[in-house]
Every structure is written in C-alpha cells, then in structure tokens.
N, C-alpha and C. Protein backbone atom coordinates (compact mmCIF):
# COMPACT_ATOMS: atom_id res chain seq x y z
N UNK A 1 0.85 -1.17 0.00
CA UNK A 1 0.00 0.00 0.00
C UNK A 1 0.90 1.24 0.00
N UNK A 2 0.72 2.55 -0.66
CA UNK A 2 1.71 3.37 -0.73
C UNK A 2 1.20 4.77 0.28
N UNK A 3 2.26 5.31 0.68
CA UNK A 3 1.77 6.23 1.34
C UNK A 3 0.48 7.09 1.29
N UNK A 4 -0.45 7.52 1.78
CA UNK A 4 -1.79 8.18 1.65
C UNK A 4 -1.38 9.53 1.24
N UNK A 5 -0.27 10.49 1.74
CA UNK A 5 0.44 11.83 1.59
C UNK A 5 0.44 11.63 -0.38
N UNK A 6 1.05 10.67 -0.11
CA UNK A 6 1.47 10.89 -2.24
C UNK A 6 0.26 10.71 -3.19
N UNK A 7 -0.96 10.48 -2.66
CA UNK A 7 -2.18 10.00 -3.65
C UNK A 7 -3.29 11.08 -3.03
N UNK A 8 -2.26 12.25 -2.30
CA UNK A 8 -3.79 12.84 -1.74
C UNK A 8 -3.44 14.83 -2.48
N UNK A 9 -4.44 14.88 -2.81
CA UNK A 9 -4.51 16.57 -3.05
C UNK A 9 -5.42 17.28 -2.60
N UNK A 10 -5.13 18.52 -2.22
CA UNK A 10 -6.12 19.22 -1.20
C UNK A 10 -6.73 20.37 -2.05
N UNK A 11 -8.11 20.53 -2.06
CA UNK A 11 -8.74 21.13 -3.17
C UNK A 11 -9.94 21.58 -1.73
N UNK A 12 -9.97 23.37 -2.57
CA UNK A 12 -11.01 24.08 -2.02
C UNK A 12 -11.72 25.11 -3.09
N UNK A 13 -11.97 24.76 -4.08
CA UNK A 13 -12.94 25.18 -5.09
C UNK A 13 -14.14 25.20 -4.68
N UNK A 14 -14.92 26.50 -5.79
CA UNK A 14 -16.17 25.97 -5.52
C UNK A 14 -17.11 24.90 -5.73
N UNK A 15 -16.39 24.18 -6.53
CA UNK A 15 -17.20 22.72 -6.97
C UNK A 15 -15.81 21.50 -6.91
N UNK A 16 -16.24 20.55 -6.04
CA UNK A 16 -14.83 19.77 -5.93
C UNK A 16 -15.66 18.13 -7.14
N UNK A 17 -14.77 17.74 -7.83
CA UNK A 17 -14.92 16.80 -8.43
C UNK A 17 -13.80 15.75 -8.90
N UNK A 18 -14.07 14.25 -8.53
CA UNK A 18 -13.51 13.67 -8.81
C UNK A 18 -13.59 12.80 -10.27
N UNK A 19 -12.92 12.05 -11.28
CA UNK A 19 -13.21 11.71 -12.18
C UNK A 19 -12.73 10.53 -12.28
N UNK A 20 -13.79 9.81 -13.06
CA UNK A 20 -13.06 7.89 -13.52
C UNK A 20 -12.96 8.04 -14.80
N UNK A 21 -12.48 6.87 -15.35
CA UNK A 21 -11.54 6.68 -16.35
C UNK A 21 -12.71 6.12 -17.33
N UNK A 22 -13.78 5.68 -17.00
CA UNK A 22 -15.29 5.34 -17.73
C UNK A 22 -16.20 6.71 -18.32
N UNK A 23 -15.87 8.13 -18.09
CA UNK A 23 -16.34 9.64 -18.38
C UNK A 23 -17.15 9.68 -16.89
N UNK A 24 -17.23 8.71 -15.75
CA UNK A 24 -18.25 9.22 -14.58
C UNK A 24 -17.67 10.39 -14.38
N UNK A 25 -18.25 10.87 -13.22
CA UNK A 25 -17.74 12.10 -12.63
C UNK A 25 -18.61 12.71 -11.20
N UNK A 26 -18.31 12.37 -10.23
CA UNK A 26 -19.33 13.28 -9.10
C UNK A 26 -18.38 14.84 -8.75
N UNK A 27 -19.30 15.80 -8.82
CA UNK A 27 -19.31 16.67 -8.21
C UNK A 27 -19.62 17.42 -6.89
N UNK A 28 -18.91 18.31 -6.41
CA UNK A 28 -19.96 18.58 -5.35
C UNK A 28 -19.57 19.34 -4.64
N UNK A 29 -20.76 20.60 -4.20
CA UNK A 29 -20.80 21.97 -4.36
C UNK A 29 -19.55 22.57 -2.63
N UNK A 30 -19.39 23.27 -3.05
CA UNK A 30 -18.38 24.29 -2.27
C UNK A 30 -18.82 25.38 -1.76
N UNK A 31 -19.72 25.54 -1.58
CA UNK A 31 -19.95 27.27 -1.70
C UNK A 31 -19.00 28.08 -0.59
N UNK A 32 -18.91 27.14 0.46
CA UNK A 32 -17.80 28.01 1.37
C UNK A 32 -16.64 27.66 1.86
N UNK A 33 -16.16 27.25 0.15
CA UNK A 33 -14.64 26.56 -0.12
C UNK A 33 -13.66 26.30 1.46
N UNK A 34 -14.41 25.00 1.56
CA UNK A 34 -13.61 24.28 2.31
C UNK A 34 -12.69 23.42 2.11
N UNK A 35 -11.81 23.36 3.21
CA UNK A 35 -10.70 22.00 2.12
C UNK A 35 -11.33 20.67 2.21
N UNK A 36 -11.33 20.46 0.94
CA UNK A 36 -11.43 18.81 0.97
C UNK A 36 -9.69 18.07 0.53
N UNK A 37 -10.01 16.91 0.85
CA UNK A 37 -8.76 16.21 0.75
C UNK A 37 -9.10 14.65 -0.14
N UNK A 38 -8.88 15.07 -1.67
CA UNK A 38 -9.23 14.22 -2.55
C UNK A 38 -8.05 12.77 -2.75
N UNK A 39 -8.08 11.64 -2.31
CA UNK A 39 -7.20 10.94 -2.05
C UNK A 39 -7.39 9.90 -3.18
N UNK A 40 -6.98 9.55 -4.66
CA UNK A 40 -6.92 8.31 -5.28
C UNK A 40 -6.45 7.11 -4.37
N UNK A 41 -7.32 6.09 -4.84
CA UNK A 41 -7.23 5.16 -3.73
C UNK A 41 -7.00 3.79 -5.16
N UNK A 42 -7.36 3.76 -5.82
CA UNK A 42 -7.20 2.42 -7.27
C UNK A 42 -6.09 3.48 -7.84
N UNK A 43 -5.50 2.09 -7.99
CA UNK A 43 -3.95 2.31 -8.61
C UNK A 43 -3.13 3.67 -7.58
N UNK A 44 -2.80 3.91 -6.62
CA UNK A 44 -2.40 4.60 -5.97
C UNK A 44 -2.12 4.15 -4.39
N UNK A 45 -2.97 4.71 -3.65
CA UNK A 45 -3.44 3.96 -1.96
C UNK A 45 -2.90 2.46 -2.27
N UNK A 46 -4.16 2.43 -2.92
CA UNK A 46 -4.09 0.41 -3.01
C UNK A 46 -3.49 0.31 -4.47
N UNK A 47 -2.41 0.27 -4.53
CA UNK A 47 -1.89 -0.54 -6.02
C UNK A 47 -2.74 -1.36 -7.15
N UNK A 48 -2.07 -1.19 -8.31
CA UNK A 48 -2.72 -1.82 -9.25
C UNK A 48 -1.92 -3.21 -9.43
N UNK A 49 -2.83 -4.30 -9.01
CA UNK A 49 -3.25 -5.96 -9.40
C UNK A 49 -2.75 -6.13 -7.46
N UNK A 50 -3.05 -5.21 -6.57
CA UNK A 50 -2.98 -5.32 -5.36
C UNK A 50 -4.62 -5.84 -4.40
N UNK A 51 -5.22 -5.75 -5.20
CA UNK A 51 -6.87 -6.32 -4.87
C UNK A 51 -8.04 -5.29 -5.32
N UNK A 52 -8.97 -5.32 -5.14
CA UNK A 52 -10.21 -4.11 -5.54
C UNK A 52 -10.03 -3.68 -4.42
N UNK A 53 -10.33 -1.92 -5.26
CA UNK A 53 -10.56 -0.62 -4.23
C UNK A 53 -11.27 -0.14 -5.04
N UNK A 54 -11.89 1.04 -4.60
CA UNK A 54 -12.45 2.24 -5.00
C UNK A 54 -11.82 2.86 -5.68
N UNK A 55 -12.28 4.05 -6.49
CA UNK A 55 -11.56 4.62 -7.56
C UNK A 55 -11.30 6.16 -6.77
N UNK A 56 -11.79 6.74 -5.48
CA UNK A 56 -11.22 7.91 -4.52
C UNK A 56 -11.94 7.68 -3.11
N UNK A 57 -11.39 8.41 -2.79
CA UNK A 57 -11.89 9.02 -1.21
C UNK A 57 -11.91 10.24 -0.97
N UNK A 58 -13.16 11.00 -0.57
CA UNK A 58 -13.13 12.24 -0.46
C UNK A 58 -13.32 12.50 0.90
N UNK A 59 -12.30 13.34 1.58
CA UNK A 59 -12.63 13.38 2.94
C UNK A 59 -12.48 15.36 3.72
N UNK A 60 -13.39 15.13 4.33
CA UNK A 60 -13.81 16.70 4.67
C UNK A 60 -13.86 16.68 6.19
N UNK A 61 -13.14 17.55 6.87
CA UNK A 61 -13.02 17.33 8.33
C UNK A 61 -14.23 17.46 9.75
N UNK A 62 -15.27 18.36 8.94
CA UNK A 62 -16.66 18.36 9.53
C UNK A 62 -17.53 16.98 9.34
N UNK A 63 -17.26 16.36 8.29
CA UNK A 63 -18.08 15.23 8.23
C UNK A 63 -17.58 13.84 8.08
N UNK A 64 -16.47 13.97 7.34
CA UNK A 64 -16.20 12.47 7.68
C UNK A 64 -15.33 12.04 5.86
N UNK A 65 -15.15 10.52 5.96
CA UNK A 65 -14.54 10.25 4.68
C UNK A 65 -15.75 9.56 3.80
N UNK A 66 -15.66 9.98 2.43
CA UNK A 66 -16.84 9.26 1.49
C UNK A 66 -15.86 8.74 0.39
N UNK A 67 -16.38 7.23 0.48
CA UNK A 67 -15.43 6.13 -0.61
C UNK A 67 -16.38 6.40 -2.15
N UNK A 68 -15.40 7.00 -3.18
CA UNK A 68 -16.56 7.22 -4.23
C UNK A 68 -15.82 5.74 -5.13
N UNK A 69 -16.63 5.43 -5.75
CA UNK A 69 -16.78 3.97 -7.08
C UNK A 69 -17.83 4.87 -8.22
N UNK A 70 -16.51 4.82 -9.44
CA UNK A 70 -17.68 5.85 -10.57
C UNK A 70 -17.10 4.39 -11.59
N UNK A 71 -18.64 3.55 -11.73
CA UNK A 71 -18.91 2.60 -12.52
C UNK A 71 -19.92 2.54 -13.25
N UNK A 72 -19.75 1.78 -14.70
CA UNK A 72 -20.90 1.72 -16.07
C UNK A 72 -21.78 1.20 -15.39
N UNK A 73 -21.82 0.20 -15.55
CA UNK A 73 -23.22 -0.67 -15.13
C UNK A 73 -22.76 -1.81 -13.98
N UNK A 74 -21.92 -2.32 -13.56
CA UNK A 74 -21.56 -3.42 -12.87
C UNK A 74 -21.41 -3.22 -11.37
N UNK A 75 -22.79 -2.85 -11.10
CA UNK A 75 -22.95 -1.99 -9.38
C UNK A 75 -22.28 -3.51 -8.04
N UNK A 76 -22.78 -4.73 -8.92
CA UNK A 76 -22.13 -5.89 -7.24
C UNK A 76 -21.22 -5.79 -7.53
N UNK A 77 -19.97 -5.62 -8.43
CA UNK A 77 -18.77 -5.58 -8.39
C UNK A 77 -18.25 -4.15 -7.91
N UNK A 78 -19.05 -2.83 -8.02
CA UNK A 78 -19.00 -2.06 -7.10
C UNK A 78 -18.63 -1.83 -5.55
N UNK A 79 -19.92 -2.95 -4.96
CA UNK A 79 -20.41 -3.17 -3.98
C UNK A 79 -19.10 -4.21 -3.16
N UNK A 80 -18.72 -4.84 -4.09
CA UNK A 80 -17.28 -5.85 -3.54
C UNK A 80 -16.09 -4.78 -3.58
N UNK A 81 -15.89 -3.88 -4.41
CA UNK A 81 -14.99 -3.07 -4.55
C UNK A 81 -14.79 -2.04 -3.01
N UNK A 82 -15.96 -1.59 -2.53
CA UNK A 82 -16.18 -0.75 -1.63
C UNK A 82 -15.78 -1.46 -0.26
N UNK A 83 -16.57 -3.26 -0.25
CA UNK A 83 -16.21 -3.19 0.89
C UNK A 83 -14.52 -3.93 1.34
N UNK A 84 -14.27 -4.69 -0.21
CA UNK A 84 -12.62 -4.63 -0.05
C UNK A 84 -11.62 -3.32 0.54
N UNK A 85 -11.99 -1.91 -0.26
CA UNK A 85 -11.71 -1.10 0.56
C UNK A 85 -11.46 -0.74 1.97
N UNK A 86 -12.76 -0.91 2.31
CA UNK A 86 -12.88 -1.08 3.96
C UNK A 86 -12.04 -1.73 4.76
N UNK A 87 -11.98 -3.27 4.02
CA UNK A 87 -10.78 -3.88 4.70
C UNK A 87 -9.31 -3.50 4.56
N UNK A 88 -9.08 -3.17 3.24
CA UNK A 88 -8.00 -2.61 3.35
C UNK A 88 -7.43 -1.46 3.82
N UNK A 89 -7.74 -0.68 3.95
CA UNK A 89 -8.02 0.65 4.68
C UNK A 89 -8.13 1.64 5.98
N UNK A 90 -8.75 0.01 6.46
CA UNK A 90 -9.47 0.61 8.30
C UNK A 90 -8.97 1.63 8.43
N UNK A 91 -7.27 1.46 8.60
CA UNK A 91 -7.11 1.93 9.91
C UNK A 91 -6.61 3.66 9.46
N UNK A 92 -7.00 3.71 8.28
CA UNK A 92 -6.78 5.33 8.08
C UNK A 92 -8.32 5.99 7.62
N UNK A 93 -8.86 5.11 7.69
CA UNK A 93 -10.53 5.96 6.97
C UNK A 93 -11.00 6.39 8.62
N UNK A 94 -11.86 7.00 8.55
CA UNK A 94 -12.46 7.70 9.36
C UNK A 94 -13.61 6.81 10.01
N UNK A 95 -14.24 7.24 11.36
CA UNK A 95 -14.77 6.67 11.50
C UNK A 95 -16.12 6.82 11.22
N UNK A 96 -16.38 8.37 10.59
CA UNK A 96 -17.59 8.70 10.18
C UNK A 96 -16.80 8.42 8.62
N UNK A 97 -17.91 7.16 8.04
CA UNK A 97 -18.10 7.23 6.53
C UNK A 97 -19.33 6.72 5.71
N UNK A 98 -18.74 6.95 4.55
CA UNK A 98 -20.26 6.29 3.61
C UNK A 98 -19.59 6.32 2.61
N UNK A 99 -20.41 5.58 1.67
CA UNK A 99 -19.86 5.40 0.13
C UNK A 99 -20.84 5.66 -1.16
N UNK A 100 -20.38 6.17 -2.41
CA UNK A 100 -21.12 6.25 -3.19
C UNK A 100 -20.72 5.71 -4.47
N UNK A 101 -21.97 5.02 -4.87
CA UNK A 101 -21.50 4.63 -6.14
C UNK A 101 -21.98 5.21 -7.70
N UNK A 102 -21.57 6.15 -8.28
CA UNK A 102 -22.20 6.52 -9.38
C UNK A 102 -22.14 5.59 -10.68
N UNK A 103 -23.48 4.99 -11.64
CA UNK A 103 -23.23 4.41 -12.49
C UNK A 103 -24.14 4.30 -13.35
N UNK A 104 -24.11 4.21 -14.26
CA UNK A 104 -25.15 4.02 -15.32
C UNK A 104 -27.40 3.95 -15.22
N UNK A 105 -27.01 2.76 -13.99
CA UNK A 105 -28.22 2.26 -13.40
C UNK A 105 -28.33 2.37 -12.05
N UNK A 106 -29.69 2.41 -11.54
CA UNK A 106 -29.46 1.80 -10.27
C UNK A 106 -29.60 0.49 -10.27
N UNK A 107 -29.31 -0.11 -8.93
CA UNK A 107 -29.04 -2.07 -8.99
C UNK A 107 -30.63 -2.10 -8.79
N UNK A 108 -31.24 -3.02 -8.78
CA UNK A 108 -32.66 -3.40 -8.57
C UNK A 108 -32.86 -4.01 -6.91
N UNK A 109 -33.70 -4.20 -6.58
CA UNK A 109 -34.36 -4.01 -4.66
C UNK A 109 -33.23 -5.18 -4.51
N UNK A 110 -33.13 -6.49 -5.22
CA UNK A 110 -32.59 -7.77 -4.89
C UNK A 110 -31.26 -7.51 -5.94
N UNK A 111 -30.40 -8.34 -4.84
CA UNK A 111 -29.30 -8.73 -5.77
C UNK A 111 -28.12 -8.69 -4.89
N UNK A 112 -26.71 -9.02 -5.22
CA UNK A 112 -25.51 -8.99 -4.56
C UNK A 112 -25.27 -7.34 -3.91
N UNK A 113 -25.76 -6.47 -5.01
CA UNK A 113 -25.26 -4.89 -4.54
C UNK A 113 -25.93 -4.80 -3.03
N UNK A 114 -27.28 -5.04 -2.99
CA UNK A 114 -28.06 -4.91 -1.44
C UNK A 114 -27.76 -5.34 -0.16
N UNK A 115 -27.50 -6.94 -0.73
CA UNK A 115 -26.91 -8.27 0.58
C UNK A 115 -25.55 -7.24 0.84
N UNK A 116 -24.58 -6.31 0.22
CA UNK A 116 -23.10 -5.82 0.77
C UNK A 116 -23.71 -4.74 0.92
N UNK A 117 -24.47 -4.66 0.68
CA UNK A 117 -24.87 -2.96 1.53
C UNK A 117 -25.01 -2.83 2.83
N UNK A 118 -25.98 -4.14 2.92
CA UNK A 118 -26.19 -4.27 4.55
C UNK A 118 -25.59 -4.83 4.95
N UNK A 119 -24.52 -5.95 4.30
CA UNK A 119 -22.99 -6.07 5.34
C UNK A 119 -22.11 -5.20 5.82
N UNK A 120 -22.21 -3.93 5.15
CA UNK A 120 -21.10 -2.79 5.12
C UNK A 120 -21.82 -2.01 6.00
N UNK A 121 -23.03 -1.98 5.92
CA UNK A 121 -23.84 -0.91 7.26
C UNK A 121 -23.30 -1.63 8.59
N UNK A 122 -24.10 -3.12 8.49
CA UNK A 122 -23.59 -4.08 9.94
C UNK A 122 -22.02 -4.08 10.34
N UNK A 123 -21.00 -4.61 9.31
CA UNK A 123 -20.00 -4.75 9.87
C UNK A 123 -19.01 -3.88 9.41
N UNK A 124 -19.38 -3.06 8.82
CA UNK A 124 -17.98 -2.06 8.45
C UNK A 124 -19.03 -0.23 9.03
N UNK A 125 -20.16 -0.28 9.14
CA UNK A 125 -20.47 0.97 9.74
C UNK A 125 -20.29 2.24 8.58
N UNK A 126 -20.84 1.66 7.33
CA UNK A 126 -20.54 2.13 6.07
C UNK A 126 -22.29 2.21 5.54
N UNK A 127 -22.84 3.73 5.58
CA UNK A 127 -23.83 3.43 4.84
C UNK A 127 -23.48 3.66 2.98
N UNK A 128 -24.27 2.72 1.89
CA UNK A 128 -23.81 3.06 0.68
C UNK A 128 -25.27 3.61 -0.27
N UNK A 129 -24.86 4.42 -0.85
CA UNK A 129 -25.95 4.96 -1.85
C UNK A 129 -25.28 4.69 -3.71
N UNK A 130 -26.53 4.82 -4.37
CA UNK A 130 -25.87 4.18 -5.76
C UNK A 130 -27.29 5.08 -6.09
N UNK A 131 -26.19 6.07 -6.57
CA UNK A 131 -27.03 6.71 -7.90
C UNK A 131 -26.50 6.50 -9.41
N UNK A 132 -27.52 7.00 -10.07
CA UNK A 132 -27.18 6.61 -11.61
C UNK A 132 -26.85 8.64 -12.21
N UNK A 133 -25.95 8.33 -13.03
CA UNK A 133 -25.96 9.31 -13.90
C UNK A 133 -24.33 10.60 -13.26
N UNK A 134 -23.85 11.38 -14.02
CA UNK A 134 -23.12 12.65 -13.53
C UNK A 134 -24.07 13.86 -12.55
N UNK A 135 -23.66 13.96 -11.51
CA UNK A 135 -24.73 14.83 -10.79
C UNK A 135 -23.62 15.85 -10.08
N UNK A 136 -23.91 16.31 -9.64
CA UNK A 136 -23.82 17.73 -8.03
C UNK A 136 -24.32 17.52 -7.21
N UNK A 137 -23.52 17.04 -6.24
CA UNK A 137 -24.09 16.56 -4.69
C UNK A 137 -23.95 17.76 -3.52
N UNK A 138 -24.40 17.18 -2.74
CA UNK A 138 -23.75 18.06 -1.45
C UNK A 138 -23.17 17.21 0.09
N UNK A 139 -21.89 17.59 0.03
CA UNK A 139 -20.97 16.18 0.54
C UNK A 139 -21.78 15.64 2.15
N UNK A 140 -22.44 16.78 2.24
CA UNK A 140 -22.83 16.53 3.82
C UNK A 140 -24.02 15.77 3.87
N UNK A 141 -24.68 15.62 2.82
CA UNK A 141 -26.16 14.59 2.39
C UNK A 141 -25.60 13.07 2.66
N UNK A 142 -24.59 13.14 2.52
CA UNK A 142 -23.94 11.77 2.74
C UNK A 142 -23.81 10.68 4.40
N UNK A 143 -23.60 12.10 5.19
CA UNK A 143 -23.46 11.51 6.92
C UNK A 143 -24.64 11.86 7.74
C-alpha cells in the first residue's frame, strides 16, 4: 500500500470533483470553499493488481470520509470493490463514513449490490448509496 500523503490533493474550489476513467464524474458543491482532501485510492493507496478498491476518497473534516466507485453498469462488483476497501483501509478511513457509487443504473431491490450494503452498514459501519448518472451533490447529504 503506498503512502496516503502521495495520492492525496487538497482542493477548495467551488465545486470539488472527482473523475473515472469510464467519463463518470461526481461533483460537489463548495460554496464556502472548504478543504477537501481528494485521495486516489485504485492504482495509488491500493496498487494496481494489489486487490479491488475504490476509484477515490473524499474526505472533509466536519463530516467524515466518502469512498466514491464511478462505474458503467456493474454496481455488485462495485459493492465488492467498496467493501474490499474497507478492509483494506481501516485503519486510516475515518470513522464517520459512507460510500457512493455513481453508475449508469441503479441495482434493482434484490441482488448482490443490497446483501453488501447491509454487510457494510452491519459490519464495516458504512452506509452506501448508488445513484445513476453525472450529478452535483452536497458532501454533507452523505453523513
């Protein structure tokens, strides 16, 4: 795992956004440019062919760290991605977090994405949301 200092940049714009390599993209609003601390976590944090991670971590000191996953359509492999994270991770993520997954679709009521949702609520203390599409959030809707 490589140092967190070398994969992290500190951004206080009015709109902070991270980007995947698929055109996703979450945004999300600033208005009273605070620092956030945008940390690549795939291929960086956690190395590439080192296991699934997330594709960032956005972390803001009033609220907590949010694991973002910006994926096409393949939300349970999402959902495994996020909570591999977790494990790999603990002991520097925060203890206030949540995760989001932006992607194409949402997953449907049943399926693998749900069953790790509520493993990650129960045993990792991770609530996860999965929206579809490029949006503008507001980071604090999250905790």
């Amino acid at each position: 795992m490589a140092e967190l200092d070398s994969c992290t940049s500190t951004v206080n714009g009015s709109l902070v956004v991270v980007k995947g390599e698929n055109g996703k993209k979450a945004t999300f609003t600033n208005a009273e440019r605070k620092q956030y601390q945008r940390v690549r976590i795939d291929g960086c944090v956690i190395e590439n062919g080192s296991g699934k991670a997330v594709d960032w971590l956005l972390r803001q000191s009033d609220h907590g760290d949010l694991l973002i996953e910006l994926k096409g359509k393949n939300t349970d492999e999402a959902a495994k991605q996020i909570y591999a994270t977790l494990e790999s991770i603990s002991t520097i993520i925060d203890e206030r977090r949540s995760a989001l997954v932006v992607s194409n679709r949402v997953p449907k009521a049943s399926g693998t994405a749900q069953a790790l949702q509520m493993k990650m609520i129960k045993n990792k203390k991770c609530k996860v949301r999965f929206l579809s599409g490029n949006r503008t959030f507001n980071f604090a809707d999250f905790f």
